[in-house]
N, C-alpha and C. Protein backbone atom coordinates (compact mmCIF):
# COMPACT_ATOMS: atom_id res chain seq x y z
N UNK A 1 215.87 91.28 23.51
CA UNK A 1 215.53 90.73 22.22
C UNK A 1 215.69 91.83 21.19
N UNK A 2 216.50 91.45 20.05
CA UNK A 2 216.61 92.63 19.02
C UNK A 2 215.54 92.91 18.08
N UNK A 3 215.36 93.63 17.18
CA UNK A 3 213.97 94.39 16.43
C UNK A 3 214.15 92.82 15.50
N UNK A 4 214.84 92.67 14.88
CA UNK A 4 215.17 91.25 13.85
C UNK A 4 215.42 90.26 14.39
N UNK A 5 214.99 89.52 15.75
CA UNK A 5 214.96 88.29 16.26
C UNK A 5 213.38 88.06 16.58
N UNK A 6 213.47 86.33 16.27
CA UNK A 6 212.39 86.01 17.10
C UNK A 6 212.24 85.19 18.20
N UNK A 7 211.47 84.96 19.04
CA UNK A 7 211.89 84.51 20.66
C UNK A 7 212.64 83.25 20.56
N UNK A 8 212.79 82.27 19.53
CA UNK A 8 213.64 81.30 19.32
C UNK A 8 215.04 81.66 19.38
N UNK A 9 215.31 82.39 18.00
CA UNK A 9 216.79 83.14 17.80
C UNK A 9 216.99 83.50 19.40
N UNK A 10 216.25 84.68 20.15
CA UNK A 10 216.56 85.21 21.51
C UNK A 10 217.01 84.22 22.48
N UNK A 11 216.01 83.27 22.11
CA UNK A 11 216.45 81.98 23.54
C UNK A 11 217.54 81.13 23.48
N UNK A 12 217.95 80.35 22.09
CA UNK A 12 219.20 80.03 21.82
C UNK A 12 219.85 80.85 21.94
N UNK A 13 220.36 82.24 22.12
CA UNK A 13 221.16 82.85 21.94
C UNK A 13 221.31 83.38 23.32
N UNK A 14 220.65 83.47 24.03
CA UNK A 14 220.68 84.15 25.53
C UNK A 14 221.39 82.87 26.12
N UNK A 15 220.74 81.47 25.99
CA UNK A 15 221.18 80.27 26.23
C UNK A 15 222.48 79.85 26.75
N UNK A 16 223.20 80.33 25.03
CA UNK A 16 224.56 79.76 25.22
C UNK A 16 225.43 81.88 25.63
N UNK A 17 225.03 82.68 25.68
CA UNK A 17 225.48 83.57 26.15
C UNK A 17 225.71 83.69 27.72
N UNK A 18 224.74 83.23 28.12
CA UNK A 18 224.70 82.77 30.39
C UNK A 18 225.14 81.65 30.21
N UNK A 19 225.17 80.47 29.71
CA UNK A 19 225.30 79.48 30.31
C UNK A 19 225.69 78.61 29.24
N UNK A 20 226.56 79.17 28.29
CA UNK A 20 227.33 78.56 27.09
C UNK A 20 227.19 76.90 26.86
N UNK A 21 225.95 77.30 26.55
CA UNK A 21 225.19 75.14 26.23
C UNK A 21 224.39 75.75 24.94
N UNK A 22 224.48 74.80 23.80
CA UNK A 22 223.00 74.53 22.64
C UNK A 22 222.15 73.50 22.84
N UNK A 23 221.58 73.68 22.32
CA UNK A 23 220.27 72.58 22.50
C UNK A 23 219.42 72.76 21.83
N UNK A 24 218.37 72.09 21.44
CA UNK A 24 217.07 72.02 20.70
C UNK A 24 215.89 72.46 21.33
N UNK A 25 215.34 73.54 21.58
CA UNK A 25 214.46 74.41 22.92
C UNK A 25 213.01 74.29 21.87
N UNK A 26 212.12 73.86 22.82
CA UNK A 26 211.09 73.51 22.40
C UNK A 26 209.99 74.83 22.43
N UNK A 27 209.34 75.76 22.09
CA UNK A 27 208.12 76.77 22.22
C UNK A 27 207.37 75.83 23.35
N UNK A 28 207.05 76.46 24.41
CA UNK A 28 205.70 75.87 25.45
C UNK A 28 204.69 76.97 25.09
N UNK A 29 204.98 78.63 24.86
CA UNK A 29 204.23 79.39 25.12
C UNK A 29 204.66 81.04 25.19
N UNK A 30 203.65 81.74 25.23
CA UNK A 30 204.25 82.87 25.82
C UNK A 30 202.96 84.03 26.53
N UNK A 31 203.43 84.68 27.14
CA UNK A 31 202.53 84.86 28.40
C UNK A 31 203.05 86.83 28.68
N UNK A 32 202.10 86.97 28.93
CA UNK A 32 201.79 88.72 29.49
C UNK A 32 201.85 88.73 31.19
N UNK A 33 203.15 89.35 31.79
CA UNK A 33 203.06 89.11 33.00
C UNK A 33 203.23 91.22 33.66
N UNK A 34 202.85 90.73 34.84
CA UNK A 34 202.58 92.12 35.23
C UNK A 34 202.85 91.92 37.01
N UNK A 35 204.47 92.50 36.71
CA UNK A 35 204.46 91.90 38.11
C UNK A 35 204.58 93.30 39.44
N UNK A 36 204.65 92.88 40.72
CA UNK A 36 204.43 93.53 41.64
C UNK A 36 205.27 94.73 41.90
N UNK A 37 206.28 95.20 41.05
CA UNK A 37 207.10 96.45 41.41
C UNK A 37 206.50 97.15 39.78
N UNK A 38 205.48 96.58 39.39
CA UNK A 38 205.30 97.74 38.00
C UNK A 38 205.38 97.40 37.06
N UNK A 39 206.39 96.06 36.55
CA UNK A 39 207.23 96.02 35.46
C UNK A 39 206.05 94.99 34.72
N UNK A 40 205.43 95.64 32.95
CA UNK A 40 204.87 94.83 32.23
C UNK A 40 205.88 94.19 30.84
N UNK A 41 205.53 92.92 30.86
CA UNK A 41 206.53 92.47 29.96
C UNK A 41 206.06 90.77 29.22
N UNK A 42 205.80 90.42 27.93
CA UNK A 42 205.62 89.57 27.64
C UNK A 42 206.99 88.23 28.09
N UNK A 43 206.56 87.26 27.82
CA UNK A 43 207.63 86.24 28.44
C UNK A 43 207.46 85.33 27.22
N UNK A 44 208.64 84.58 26.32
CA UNK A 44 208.24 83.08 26.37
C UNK A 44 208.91 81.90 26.80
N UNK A 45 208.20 81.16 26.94
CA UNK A 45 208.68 80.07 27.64
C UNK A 45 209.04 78.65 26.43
N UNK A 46 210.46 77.99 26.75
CA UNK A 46 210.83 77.14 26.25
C UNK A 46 211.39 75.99 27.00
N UNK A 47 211.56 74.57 26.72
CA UNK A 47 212.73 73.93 27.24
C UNK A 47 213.30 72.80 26.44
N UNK A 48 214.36 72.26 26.57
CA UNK A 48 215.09 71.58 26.29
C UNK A 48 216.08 70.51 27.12
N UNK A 49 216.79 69.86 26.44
CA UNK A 49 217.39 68.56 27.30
C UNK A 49 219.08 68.91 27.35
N UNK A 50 219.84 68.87 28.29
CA UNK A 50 220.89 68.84 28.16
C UNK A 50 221.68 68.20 29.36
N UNK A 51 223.06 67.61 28.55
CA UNK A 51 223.63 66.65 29.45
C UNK A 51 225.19 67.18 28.98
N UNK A 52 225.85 68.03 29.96
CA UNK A 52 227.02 68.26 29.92
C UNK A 52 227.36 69.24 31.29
N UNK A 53 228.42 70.38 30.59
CA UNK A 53 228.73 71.04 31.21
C UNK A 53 228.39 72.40 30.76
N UNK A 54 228.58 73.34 32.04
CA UNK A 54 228.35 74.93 31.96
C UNK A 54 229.13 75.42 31.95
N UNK A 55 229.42 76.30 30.86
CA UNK A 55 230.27 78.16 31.16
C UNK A 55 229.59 79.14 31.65
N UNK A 56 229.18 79.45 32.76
CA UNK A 56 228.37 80.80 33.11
C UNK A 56 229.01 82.19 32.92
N UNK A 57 228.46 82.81 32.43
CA UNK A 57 228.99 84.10 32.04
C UNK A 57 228.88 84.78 33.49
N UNK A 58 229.46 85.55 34.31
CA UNK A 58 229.60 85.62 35.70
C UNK A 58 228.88 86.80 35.78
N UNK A 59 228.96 87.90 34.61
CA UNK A 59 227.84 89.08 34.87
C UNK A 59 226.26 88.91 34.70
N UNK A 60 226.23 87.52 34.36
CA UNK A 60 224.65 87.59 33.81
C UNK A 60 224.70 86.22 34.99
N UNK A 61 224.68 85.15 35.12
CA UNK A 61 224.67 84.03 36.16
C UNK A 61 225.99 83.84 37.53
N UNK A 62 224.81 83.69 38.39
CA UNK A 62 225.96 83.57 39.78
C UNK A 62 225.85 81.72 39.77
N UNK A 63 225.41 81.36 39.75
CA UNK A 63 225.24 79.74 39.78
C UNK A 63 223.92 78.89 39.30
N UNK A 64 224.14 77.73 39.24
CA UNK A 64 223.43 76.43 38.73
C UNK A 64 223.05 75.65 39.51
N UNK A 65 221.93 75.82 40.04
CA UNK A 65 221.87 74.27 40.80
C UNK A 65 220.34 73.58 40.07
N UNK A 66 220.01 72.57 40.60
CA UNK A 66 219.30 71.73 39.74
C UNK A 66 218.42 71.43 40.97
N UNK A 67 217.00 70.92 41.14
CA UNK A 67 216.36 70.61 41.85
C UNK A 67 215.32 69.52 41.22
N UNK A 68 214.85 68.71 42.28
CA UNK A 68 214.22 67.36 41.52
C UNK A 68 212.43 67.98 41.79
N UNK A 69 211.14 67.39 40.64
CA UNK A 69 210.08 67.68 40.81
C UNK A 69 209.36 67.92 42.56
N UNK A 70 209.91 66.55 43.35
CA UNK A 70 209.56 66.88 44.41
C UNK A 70 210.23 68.05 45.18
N UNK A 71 211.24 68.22 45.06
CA UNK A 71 212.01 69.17 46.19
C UNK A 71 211.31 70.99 45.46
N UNK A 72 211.58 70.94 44.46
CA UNK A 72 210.22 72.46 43.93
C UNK A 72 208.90 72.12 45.07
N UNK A 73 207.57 71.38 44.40
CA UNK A 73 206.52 71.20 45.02
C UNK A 73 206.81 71.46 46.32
N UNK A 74 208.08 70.93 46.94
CA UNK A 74 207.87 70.82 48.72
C UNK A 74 208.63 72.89 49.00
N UNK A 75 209.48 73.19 48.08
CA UNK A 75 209.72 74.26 48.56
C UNK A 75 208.09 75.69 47.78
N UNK A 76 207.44 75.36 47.29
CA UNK A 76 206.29 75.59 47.15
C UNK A 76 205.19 75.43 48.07
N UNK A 77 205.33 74.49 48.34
CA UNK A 77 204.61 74.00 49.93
C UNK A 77 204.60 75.07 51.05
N UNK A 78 206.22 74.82 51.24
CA UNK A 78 206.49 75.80 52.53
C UNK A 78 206.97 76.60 52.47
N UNK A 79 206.40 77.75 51.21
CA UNK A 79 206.35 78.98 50.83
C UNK A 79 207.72 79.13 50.96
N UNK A 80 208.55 78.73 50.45
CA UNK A 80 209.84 79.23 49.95
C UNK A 80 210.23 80.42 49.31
N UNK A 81 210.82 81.62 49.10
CA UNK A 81 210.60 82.68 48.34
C UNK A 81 211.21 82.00 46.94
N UNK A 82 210.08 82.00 45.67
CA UNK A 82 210.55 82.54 44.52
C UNK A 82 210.35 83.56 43.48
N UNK A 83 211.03 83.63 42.94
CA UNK A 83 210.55 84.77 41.96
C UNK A 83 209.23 84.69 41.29
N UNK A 84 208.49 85.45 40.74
CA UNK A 84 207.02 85.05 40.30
C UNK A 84 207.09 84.96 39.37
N UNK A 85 207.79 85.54 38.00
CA UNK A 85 208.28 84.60 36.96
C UNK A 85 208.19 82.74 37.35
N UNK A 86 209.39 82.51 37.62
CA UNK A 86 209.96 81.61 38.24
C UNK A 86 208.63 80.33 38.32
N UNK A 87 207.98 81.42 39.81
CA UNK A 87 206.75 80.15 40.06
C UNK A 87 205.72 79.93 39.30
N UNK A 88 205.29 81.08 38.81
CA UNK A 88 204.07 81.02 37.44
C UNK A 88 204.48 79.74 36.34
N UNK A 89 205.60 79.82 35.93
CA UNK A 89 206.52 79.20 34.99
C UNK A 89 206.36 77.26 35.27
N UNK A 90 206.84 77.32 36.25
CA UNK A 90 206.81 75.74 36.99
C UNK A 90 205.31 75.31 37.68
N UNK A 91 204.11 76.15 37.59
CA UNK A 91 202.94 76.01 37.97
C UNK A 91 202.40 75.56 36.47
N UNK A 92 202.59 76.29 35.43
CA UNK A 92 202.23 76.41 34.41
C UNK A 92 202.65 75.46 33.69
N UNK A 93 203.84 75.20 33.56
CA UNK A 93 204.63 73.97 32.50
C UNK A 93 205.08 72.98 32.92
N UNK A 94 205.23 72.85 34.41
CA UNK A 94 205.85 71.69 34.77
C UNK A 94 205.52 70.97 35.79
N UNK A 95 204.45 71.86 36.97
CA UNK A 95 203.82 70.99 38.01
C UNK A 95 202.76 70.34 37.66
């Protein structure tokens, strides 16, 4: 994020930079995380709707896949590894 952006500007812009899509990204929040190798770092969290296609920028995204509410919960279930970003995120905003 640059000294003259704010997490909106950052998120549209990171957005279509990985994964070359716009959209209308909604504020959910933003959050102080402190995770297990050290690293402290505020987060915010947004989402939005989109129905097309992806350009992934190949140095920043290896792939896309999509998963339905149940298939998260069930790989949550049976302790699936995710990132703790990741799971905080979908505990928090979406389960």
């Amino acid at each position: 994020m640059g000294v003259d952006e704010d997490y909106s500007t950052c998120a549209n812009k990171e957005l279509f930079e990985e994964i070359g899509i716009k959209t209308n990204l909604e504020f959910l929040g933003k959050h102080y995380m402190e995770l297990d190798d050290g690293r402290k770092h505020f987060i915010a969290y947004f989402k939005g709707e989109y129905d097309g296609e992806f350009t992934l920028d190949p140095n920043e995204v290896a792939k896309v896949k999509f998963f339905s509410k149940e298939e998260i919960e069930k790989m949550i279930q049976d302790s699936k590894k995710l990132h703790p970003e990741c799971l905080f995120t979908l505990k928090e905003y979406f389960l």
